[in-house]
C-alpha atoms as a PDB file:
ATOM      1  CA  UNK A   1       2.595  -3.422 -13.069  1.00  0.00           C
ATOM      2  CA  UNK A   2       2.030  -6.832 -11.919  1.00  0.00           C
ATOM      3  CA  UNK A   3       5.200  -6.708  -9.866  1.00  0.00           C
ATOM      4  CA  UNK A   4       4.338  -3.540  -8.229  1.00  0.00           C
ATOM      5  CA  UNK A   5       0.898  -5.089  -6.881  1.00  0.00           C
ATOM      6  CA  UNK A   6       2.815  -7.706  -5.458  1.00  0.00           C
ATOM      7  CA  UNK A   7       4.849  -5.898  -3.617  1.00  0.00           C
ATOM      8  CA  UNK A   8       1.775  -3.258  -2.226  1.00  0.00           C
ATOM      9  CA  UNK A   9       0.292  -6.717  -0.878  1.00  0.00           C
ATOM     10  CA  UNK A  10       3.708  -7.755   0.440  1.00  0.00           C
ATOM     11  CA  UNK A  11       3.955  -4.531   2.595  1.00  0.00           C
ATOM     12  CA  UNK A  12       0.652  -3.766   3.290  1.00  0.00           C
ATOM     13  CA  UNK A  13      -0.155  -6.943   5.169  1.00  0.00           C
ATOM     14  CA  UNK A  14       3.082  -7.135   6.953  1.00  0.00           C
ATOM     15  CA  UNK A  15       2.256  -3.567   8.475  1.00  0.00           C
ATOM     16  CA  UNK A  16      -1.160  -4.590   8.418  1.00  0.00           C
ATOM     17  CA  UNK A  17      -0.072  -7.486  10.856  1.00  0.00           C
ATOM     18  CA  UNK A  18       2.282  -5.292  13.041  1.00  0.00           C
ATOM     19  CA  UNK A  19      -0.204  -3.081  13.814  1.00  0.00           C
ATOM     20  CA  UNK A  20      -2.500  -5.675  15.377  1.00  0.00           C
ATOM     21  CA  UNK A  21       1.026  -7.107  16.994  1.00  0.00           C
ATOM     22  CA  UNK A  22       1.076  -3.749  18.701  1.00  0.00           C
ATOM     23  CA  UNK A  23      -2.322  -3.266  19.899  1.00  0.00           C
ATOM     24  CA  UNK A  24      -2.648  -7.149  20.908  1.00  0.00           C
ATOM     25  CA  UNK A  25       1.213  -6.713  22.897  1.00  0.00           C
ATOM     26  CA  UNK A  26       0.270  -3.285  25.223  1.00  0.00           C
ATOM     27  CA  UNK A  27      -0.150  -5.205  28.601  1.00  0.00           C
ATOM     28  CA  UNK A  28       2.054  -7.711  28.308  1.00  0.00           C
ATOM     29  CA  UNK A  29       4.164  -8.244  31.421  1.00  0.00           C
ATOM     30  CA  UNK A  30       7.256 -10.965  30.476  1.00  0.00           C
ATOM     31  CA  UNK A  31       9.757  -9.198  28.873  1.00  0.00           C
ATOM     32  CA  UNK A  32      13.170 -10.082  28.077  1.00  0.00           C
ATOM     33  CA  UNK A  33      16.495  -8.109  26.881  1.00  0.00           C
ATOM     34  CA  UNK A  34      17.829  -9.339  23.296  1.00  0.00           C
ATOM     35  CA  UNK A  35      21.863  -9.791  23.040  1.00  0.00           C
ATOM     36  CA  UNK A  36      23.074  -8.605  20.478  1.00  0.00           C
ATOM     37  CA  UNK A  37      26.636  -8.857  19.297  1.00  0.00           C
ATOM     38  CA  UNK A  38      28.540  -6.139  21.570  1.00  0.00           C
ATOM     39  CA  UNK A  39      25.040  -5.003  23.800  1.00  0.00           C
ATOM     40  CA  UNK A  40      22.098  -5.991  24.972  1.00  0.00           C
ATOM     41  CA  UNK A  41      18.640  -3.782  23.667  1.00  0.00           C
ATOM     42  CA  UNK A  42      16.581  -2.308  26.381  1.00  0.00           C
ATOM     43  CA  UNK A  43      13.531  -4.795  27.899  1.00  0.00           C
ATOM     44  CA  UNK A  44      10.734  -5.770  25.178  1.00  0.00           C
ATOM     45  CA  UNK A  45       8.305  -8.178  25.495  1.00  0.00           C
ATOM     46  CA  UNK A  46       8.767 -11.151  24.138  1.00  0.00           C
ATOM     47  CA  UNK A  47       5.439 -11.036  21.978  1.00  0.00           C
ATOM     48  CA  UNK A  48       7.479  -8.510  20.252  1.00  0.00           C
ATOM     49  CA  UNK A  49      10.302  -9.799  19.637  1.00  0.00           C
ATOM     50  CA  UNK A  50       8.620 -12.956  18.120  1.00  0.00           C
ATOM     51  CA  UNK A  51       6.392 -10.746  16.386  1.00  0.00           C
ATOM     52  CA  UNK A  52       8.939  -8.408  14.692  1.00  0.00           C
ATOM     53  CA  UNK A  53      11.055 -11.429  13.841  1.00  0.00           C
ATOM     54  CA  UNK A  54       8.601 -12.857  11.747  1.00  0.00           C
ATOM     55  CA  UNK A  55       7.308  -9.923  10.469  1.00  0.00           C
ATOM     56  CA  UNK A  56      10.922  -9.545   9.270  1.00  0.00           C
ATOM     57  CA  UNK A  57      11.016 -12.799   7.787  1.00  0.00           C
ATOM     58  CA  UNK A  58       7.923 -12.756   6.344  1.00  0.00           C
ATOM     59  CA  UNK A  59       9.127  -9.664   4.448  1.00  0.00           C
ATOM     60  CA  UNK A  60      12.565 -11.025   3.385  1.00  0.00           C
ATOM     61  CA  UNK A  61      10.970 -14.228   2.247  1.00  0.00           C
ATOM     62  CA  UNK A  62       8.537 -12.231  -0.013  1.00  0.00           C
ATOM     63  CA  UNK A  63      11.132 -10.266  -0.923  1.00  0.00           C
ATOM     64  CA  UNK A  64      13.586 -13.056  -2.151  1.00  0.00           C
ATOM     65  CA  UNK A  65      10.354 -15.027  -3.866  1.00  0.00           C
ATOM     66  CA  UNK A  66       9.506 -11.731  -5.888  1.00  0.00           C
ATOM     67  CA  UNK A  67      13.409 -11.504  -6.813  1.00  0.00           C
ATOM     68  CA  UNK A  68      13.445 -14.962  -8.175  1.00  0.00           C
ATOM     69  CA  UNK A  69      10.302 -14.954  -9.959  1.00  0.00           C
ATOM     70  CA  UNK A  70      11.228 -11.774 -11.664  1.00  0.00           C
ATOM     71  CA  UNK A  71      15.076 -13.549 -12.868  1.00  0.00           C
ATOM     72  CA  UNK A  72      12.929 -16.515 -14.087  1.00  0.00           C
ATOM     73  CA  UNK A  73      10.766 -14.708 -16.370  1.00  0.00           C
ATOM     74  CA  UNK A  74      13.383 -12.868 -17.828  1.00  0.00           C
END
């Protein structure tokens, strides 16, 4: 049960904090194309793109901690 308010908190915050991402990022003017492997994505802002990338991270690193706290205590 413990586990499963962990990861409520994990997710809410995160979507908590790309909804203000959103709202803060709707008149931003500097945007930038991101290169991917074989294409480039269409123009974004580049408060965006920072803020979905650590989002992202933010999620994986919870994530992983969760993962290894639950192997330890088994």
């Amino acid at each position: 049960m413990i586990v499963l308010k962990k990861y409520f908190f994990l997710f809410s915050i995160n979507i908590l904090l790309f909804f203000v991402m959103l709202i803060s990022i709707q008149n931003s003017n500097n945007k930038s194309k991101v290169d991917l492997l074989f294409n480039k994505t269409v123009p974004l802002p580049i408060g965006f793109i920072l803020g979905s990338s650590f989002i992202s991270g933010s999620i994986l690193g919870g994530l992983l901690t969760l993962n290894l706290e639950n192997h330890k205590n088994e």
